[in-house]
Each structure stands twice: as structure tokens, then as C-alpha cells.
N, C-alpha and C. Protein backbone atom coordinates (compact mmCIF):
# COMPACT_ATOMS: atom_id res chain seq x y z
N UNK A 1 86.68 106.03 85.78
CA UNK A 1 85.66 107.04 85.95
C UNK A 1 86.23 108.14 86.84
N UNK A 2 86.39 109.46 86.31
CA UNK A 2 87.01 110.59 87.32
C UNK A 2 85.43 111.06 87.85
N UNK A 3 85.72 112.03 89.10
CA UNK A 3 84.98 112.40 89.94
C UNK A 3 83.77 112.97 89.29
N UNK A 4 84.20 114.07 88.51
CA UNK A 4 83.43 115.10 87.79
C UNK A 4 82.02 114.26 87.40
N UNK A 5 82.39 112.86 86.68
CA UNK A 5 81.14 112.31 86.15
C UNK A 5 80.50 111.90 87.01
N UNK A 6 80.71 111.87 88.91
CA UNK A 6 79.78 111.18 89.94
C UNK A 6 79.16 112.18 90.07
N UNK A 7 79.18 113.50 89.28
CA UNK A 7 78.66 114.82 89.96
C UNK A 7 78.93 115.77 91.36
N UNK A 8 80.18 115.65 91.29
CA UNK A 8 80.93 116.59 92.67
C UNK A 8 81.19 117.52 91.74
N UNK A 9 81.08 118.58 92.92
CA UNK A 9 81.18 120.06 91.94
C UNK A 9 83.08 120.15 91.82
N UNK A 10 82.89 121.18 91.15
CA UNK A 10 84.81 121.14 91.05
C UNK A 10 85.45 121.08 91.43
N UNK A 11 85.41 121.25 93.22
CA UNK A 11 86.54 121.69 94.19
C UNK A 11 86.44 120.08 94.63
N UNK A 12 85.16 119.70 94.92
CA UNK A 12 85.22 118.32 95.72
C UNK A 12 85.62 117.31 94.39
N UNK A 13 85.71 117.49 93.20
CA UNK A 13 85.69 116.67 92.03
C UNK A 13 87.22 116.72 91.82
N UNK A 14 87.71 117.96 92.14
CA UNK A 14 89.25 117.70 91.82
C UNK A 14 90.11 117.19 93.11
N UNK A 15 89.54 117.16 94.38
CA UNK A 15 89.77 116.70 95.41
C UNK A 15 90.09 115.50 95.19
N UNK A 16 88.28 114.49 94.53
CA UNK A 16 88.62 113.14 94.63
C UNK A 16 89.61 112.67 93.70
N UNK A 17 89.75 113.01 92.82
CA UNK A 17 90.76 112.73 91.97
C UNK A 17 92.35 113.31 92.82
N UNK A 18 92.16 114.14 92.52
CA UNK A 18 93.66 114.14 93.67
C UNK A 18 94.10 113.06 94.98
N UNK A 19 92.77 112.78 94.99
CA UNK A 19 93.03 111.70 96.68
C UNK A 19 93.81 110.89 96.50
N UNK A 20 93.46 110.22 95.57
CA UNK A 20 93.75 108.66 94.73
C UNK A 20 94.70 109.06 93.64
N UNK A 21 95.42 110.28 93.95
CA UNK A 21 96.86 110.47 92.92
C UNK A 21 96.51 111.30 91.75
N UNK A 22 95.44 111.27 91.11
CA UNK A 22 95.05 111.90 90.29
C UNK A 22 95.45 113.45 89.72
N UNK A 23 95.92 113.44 89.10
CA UNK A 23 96.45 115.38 88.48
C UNK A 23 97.65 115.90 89.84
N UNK A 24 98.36 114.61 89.74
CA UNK A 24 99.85 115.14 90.22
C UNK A 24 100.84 115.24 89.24
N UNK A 25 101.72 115.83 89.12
CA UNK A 25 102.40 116.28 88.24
C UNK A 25 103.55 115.03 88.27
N UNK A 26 104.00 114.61 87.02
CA UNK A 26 104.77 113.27 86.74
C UNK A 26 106.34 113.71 87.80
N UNK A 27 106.59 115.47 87.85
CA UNK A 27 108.02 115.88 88.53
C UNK A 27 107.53 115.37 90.04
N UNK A 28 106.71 115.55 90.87
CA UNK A 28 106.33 115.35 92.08
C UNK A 28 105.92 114.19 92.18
N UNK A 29 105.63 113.22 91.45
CA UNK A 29 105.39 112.13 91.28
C UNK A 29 107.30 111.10 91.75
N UNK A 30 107.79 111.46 90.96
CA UNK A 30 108.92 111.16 91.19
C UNK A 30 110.05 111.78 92.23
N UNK A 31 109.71 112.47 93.01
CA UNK A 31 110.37 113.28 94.00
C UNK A 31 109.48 112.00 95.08
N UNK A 32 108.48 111.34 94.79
CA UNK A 32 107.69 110.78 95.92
C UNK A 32 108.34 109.14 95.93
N UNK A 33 108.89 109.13 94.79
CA UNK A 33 108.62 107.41 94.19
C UNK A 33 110.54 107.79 94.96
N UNK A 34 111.28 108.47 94.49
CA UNK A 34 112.59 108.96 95.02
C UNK A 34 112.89 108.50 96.81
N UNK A 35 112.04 109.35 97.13
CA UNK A 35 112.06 109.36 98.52
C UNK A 35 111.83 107.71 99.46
N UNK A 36 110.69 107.33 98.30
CA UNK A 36 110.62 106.06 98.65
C UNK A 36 111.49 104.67 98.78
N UNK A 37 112.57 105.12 97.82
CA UNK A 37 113.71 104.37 97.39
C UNK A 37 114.43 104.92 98.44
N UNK A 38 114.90 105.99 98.94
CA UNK A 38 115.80 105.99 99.84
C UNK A 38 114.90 105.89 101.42
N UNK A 39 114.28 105.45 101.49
CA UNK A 39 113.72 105.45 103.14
C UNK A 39 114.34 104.96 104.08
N UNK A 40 115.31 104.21 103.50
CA UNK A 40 116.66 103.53 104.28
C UNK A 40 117.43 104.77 104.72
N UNK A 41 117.54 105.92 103.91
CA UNK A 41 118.33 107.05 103.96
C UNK A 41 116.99 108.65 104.52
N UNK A 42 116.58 108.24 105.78
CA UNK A 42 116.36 109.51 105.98
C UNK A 42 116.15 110.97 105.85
N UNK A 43 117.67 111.29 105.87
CA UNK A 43 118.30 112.72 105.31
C UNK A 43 117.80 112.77 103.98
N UNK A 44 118.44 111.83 102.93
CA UNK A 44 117.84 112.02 102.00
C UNK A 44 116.42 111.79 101.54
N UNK A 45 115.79 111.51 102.17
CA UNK A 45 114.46 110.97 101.77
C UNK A 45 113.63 112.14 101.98
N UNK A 46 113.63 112.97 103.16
CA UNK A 46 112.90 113.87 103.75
C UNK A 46 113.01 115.28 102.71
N UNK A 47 114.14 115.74 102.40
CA UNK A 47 114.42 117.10 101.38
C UNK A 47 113.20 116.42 100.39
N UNK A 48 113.49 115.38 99.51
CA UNK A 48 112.70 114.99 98.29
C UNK A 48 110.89 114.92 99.04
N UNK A 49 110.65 114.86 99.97
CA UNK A 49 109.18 114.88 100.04
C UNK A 49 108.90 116.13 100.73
N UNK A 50 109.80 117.33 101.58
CA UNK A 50 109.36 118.64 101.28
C UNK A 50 109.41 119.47 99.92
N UNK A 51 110.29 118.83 98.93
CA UNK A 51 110.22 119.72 97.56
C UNK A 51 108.93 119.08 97.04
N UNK A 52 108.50 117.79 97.19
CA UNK A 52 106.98 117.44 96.76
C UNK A 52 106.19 118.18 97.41
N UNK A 53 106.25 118.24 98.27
CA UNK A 53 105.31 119.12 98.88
C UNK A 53 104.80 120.72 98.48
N UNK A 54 105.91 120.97 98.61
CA UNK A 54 106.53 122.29 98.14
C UNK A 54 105.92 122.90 96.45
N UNK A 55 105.85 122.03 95.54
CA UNK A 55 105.50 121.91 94.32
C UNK A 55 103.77 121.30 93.81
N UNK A 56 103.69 120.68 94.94
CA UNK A 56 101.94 120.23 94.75
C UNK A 56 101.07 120.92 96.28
N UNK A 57 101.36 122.03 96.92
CA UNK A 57 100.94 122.40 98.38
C UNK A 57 99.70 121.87 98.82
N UNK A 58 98.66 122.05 97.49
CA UNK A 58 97.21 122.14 97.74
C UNK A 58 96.82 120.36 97.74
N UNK A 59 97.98 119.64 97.09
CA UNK A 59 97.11 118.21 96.74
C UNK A 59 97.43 117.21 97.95
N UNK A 60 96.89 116.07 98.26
CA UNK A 60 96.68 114.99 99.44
C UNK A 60 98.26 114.36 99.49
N UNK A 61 98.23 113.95 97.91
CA UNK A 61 99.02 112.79 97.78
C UNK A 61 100.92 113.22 98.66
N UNK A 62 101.25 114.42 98.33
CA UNK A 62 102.65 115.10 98.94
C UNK A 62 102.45 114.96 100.35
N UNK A 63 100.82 115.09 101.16
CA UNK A 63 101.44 115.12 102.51
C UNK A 63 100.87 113.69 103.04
N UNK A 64 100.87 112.51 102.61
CA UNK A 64 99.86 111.48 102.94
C UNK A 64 101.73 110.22 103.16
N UNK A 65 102.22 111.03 101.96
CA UNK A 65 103.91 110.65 101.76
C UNK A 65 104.51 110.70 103.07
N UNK A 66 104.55 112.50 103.26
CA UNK A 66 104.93 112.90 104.45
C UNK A 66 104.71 112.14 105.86
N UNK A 67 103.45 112.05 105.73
CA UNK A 67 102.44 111.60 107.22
C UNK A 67 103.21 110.24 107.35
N UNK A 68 103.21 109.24 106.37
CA UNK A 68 104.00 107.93 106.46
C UNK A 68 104.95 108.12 106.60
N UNK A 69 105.62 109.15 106.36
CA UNK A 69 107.45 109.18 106.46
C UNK A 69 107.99 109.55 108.08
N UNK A 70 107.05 110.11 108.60
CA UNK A 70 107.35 110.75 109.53
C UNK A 70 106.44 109.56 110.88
N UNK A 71 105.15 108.68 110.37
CA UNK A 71 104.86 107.82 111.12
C UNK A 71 105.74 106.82 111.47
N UNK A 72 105.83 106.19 110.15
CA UNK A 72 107.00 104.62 110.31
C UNK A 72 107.92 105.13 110.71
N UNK A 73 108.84 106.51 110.81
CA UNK A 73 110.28 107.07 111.14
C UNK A 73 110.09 107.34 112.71
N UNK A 74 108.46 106.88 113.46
CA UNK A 74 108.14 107.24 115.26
C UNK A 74 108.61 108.39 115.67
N UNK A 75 108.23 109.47 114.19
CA UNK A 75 108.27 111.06 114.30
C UNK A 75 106.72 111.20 114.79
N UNK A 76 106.21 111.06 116.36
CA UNK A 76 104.87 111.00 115.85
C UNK A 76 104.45 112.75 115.70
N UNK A 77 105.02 113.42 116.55
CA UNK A 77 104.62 115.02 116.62
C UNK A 77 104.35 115.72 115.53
N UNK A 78 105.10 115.24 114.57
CA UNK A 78 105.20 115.41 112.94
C UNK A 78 104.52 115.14 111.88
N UNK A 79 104.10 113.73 112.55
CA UNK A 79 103.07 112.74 111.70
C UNK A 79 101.75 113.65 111.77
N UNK A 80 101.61 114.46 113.11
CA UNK A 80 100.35 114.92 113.73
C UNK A 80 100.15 116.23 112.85
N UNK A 81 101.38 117.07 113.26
CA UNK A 81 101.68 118.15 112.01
C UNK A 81 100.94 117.50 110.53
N UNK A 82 101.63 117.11 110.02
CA UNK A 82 100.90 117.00 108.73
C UNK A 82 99.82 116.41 108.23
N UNK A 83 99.41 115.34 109.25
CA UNK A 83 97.68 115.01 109.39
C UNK A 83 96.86 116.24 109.42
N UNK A 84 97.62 116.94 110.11
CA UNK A 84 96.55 118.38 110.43
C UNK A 84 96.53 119.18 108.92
N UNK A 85 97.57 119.45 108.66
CA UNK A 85 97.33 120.15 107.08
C UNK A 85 96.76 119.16 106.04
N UNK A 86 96.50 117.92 106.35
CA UNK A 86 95.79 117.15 105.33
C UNK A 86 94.34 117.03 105.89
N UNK A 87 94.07 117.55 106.99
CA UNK A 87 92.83 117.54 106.99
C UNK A 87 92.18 119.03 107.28
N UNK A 88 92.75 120.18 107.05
CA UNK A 88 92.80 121.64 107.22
C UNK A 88 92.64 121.52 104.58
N UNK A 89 93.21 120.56 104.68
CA UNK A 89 92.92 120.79 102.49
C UNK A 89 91.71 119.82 102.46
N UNK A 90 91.53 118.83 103.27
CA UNK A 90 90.01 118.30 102.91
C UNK A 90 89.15 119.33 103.35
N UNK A 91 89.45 119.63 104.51
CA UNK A 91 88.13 120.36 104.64
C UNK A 91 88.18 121.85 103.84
N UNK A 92 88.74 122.29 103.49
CA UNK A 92 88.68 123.25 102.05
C UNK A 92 87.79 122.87 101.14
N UNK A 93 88.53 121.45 100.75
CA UNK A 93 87.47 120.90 99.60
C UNK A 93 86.08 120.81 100.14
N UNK A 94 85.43 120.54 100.97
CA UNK A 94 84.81 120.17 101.42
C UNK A 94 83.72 121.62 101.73
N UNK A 95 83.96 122.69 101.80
CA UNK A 95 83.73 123.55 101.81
C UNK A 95 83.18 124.28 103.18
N UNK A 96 82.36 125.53 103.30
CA UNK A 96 82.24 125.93 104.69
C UNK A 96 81.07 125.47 105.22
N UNK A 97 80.18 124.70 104.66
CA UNK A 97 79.31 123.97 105.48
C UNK A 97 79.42 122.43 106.02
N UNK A 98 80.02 121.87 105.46
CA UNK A 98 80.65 121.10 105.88
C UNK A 98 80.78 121.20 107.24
N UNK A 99 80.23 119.72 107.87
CA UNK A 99 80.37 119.66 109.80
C UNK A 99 79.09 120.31 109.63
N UNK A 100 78.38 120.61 109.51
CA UNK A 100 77.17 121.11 109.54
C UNK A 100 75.88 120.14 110.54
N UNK A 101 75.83 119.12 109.39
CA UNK A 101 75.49 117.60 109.78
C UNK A 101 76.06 116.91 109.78
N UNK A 102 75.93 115.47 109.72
CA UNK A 102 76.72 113.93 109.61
C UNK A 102 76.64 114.50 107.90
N UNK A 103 77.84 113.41 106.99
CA UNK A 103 77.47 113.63 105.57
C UNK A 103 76.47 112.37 105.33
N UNK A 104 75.79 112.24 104.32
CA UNK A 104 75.12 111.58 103.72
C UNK A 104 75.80 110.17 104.20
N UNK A 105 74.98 109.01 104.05
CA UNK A 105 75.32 107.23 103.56
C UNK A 105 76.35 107.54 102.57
N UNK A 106 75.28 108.21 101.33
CA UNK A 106 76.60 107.99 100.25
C UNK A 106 77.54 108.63 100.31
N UNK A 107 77.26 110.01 100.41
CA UNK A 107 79.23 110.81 100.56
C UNK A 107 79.88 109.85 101.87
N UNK A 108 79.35 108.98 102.66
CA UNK A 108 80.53 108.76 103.68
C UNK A 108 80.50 107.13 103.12
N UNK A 109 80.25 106.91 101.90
CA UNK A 109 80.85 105.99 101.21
C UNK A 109 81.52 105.99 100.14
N UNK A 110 81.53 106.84 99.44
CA UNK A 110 81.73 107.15 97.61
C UNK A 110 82.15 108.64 98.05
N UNK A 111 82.19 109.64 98.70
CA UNK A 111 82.77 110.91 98.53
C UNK A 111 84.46 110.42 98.60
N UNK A 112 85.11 111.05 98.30
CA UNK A 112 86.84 110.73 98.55
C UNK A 112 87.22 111.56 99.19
N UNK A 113 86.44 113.13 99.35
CA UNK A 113 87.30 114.43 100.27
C UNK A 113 86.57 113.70 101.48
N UNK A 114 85.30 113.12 101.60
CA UNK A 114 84.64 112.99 102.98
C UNK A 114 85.40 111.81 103.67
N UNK A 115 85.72 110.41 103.12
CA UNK A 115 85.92 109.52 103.67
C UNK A 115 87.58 110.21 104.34
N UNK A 116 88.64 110.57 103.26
CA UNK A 116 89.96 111.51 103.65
C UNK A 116 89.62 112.45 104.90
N UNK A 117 88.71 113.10 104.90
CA UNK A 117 88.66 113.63 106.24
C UNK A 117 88.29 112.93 107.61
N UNK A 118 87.36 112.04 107.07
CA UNK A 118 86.78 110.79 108.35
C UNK A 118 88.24 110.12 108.96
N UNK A 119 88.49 109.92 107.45
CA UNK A 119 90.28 108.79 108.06
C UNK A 119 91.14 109.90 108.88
N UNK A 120 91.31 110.75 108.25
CA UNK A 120 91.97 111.81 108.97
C UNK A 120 91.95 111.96 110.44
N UNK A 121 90.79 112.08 110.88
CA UNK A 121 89.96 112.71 111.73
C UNK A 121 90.88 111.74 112.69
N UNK A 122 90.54 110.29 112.12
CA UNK A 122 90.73 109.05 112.85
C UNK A 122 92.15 109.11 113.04
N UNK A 123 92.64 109.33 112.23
CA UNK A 123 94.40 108.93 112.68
C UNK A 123 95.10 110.01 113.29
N UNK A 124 94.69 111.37 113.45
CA UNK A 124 94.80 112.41 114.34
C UNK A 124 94.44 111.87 115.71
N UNK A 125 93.70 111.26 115.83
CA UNK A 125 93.03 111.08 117.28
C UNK A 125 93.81 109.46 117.66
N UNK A 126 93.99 108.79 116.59
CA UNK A 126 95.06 108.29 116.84
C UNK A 126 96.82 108.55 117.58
N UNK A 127 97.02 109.51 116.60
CA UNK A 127 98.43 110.00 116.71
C UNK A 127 98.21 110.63 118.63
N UNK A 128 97.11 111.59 118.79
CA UNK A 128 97.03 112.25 119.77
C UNK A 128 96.80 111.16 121.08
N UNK A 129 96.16 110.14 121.19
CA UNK A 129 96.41 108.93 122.17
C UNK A 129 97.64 108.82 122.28
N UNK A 130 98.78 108.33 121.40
CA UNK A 130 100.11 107.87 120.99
C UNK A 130 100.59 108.76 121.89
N UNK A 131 100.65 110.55 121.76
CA UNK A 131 101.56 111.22 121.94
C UNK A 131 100.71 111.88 123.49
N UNK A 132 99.91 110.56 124.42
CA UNK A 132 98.94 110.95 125.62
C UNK A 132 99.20 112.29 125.62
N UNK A 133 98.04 113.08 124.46
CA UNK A 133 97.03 114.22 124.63
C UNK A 133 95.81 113.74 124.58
N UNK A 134 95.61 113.42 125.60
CA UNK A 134 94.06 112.45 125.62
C UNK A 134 92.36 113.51 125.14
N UNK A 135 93.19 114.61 125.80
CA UNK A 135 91.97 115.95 125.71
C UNK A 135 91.98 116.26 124.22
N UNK A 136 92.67 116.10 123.80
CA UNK A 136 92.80 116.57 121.65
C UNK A 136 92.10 115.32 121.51
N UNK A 137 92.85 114.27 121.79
CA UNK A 137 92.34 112.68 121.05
C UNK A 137 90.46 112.42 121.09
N UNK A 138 90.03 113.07 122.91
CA UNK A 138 88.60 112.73 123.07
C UNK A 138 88.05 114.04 121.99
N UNK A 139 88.35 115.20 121.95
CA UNK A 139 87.66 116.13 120.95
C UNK A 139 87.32 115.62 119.62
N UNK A 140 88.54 115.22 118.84
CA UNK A 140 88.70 114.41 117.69
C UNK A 140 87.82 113.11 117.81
N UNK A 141 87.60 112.31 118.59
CA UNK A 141 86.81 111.24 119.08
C UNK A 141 85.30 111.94 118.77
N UNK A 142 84.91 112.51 119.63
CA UNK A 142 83.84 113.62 119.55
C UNK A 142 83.53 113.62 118.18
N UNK A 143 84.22 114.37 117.43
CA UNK A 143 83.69 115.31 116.06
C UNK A 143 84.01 114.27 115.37
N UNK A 144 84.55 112.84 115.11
CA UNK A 144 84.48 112.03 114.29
C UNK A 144 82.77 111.20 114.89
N UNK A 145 82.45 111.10 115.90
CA UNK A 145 81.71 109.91 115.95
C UNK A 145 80.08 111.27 115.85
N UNK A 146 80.10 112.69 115.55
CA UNK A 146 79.12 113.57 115.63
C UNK A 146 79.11 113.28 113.93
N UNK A 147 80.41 113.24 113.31
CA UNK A 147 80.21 113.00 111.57
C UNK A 147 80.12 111.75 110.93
N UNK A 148 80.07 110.66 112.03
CA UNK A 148 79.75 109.53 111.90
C UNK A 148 79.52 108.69 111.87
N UNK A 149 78.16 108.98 112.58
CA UNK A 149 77.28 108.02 113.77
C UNK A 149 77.44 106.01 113.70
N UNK A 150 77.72 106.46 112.11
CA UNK A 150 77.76 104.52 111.66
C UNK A 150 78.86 103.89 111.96
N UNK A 151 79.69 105.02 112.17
CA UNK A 151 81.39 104.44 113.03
C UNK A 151 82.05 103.70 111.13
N UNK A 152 81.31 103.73 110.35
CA UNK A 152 82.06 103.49 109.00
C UNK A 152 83.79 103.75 108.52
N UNK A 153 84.16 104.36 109.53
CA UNK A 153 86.00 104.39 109.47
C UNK A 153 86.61 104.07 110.85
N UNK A 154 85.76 103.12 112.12
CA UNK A 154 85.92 102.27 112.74
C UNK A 154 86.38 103.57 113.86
N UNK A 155 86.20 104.07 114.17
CA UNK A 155 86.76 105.62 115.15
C UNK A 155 86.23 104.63 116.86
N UNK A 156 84.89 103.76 117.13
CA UNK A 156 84.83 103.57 118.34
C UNK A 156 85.67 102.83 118.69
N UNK A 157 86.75 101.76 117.95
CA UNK A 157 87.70 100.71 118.71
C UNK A 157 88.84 101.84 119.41
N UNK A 158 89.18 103.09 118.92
CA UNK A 158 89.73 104.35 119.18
C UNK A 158 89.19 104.54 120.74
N UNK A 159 87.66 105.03 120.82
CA UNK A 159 87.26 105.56 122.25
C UNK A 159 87.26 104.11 122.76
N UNK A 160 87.03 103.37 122.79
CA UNK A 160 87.26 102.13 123.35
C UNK A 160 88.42 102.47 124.36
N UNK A 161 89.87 102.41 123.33
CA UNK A 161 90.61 102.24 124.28
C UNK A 161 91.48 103.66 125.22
N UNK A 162 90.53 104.50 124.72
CA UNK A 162 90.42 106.27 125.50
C UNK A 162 89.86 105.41 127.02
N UNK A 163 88.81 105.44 126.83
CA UNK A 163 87.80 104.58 127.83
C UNK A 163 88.26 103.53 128.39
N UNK A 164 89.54 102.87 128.08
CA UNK A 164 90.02 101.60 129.04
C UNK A 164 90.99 102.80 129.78
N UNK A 165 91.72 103.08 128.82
CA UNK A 165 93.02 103.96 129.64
C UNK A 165 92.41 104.95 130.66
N UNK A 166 91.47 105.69 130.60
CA UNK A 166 90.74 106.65 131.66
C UNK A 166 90.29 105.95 132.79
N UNK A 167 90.38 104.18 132.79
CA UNK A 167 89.32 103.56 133.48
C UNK A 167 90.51 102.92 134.16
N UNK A 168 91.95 102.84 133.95
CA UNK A 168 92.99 102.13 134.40
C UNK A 168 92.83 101.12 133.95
N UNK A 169 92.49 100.37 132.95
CA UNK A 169 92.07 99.11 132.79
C UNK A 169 93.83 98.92 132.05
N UNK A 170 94.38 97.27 132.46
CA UNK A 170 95.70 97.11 131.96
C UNK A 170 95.55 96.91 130.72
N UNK A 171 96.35 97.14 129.55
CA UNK A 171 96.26 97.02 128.12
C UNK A 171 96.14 95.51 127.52
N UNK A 172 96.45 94.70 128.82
CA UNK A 172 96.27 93.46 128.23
C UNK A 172 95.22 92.76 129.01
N UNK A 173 94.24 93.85 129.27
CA UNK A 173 92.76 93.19 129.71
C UNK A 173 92.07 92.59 128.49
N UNK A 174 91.03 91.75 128.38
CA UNK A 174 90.23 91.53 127.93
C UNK A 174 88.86 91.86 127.76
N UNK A 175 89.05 93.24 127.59
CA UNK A 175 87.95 93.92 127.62
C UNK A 175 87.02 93.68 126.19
N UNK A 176 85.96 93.49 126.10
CA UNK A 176 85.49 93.36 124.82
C UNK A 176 85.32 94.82 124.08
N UNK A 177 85.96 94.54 122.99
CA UNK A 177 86.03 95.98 122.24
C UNK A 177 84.89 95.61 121.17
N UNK A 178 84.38 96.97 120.79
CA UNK A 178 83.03 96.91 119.84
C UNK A 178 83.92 95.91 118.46
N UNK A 179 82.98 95.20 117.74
CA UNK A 179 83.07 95.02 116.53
C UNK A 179 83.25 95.95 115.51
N UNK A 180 82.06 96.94 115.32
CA UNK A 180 81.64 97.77 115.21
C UNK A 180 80.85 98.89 115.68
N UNK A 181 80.67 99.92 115.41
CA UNK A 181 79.58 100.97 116.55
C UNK A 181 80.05 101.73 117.91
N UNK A 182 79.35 102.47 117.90
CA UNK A 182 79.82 103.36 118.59
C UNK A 182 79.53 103.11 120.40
N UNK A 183 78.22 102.45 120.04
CA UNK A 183 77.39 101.84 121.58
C UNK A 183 78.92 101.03 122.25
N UNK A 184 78.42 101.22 123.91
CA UNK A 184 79.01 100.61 124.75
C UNK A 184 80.76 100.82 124.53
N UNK A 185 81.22 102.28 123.56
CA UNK A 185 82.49 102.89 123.74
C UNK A 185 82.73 103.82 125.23
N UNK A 186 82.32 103.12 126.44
CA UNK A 186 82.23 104.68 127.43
C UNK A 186 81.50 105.87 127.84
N UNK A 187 81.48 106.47 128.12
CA UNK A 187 80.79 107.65 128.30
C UNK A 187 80.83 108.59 126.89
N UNK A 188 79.79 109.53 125.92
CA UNK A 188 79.51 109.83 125.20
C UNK A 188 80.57 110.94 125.07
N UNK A 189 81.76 111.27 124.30
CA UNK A 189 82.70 112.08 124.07
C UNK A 189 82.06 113.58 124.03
């Protein structure tokens, strides 16, 4: 079932399909599957996923490559870089009202540009803990848990441990971290 028939208008319809690989071109397809084969090889790996890039600009799948290539490689500054342009093309799709409100139950279950930006959101604020910018990480903390109060892409185990580290707490405390939810993450981002 492609997007179009859940009823997303075109931009968010070719989004979801793009998320999940959809209407990539078989040449960039293989510049990705390439790169993957050499990950042992760096140098070479990296040219083949900027010419993917390079050749699909607008779609997920070229920088989602990237984001992993440059995560597992403990490029994190990089990783952050291109999280940001993958979540600078969701929210395109997504259009200019968007952030407006929380999205719907269902778009923040079944949308594919919404949940891609939620994850996004999340692994930016991830990356930004990693690389202690704690002030980016709590913003991102912020505007994920304002778009999604149900914590549905797990963002409070995140302020959780914002909220141990601000509190000095040692990393190998036993602090009880939420299951789920946003309650009892700290002070309100």
C-alpha cells in the first residue's frame, strides 16, 4: 500500500514513500548498497554516499546512509550535520504549519514524515548530549516532548538522563528511569 492511498496529500505522500526507500532511483540505490560493502574502507565508502546524496538531495534514504556512516565511524559532529538536513526535508514535507500543535494519535503513528521527524528530533538531542551541548540537547528535548506529549518515540529516557547529568548524579546510579512518559523526567524543559 503506497502513501497516496492513506490519503496524504503529495508532498507528505511522496515523503512517506521515500522514508521507507520508496522512488529512489536503482543508480543511488547502488552507490548506497556500494558504500555499504566497503565500510571497512572509509575513504571509499564516504565519496559513494556523497554522490548518493548528491543525486537524490531532496529524499531521506541518501542522508539516513550518511547519518549511520558518520555515527558508527564516532563522526558525531557530522552525524549531527546530517540529522539536521534530514530533519530541515521532513519538515518541508511536513509543511509550514506543522509544530503548530502536537500531531494527531494517528499521524504520530501511521504518518512516516511525522514519526521521521519525532525520531529525528530524538537522535539530534541525542547526538547533542554525546557532543555535551546540553543547551541544544534540552531545546530539542523541549520541542520533542511539546510534539509529543505521549513520549511515543521514547524522547523522556533522553531528559532523564539530561536531568541526572545536571543533578551530578554518577552514570552508574540507579536512578529509576521512566518506562515510559514524560512525568517525573526533571524539571519541565
Amino acid at each position: 500500500m503506497d502513501a497516496a492511498s492513506l490519503g496524504f496529500d503529495d508532498n507528505l505522500a511522496a515523503f512517506a514513500d521515500s522514508a521507507i526507500g520508496g522512488g529512489l532511483s536503482p543508480q543511488v540505490e547502488a552507490l548506497i548498497k556500494q558504500a555499504g560493502l566497503l565500510r571497512h574502507l572509509p575513504q571509499q565508502a564516504l565519496p559513494l554516499l556523497e554522490q548518493a546524496r548528491a543525486a537524490a538531495p531532496r529524499h531521506p534514504v541518501p542522508l539516513i546512509a550518511l547519518y549511520r556512516f558518520y555515527f558508527y565511524g564516532h563522526q558525531l559532529a557530522l552525524a549531527r550535520a546530517a540529522g539536521e538536513d534530514a530533519l530541515a526535508i521532513a519538515r518541508n514535507a511536513l509543511g509550514p504549519d506543522f509544530g503548530d500543535h502536537p500531531p494527531s494519535d494517528e499521524a504520530a503513528r501511521d504518518d512516516a514524515a511525522v514519526r521521521f521527524y519525532l525520531f529525528t528530533l530524538k537522535g539530534l538531542a541525542y547526538l547533542n548530549l554525546r557532543l555535551d551541548d546540553f543547551e541544544e540537547a534540552r531545546l530539542m528535548l523541549g520541542e520533542l516532548r511539546r510534539l509529543d506529549p505521549q513520549d511515543r518515540v521514547g524522547g523522556a529516557l533522553l531528559s532523564q538522563v539530561l536531568a541526572r547529568h545536571e543533578a551530578g548524579e554518577a552514570e552508574d546510579s540507579l536512578s529509576a528511569y521512566p518506562v515510559r512518559g514524560w512525568s517525573g523526567t526533571g524539571p519541565a524543559l
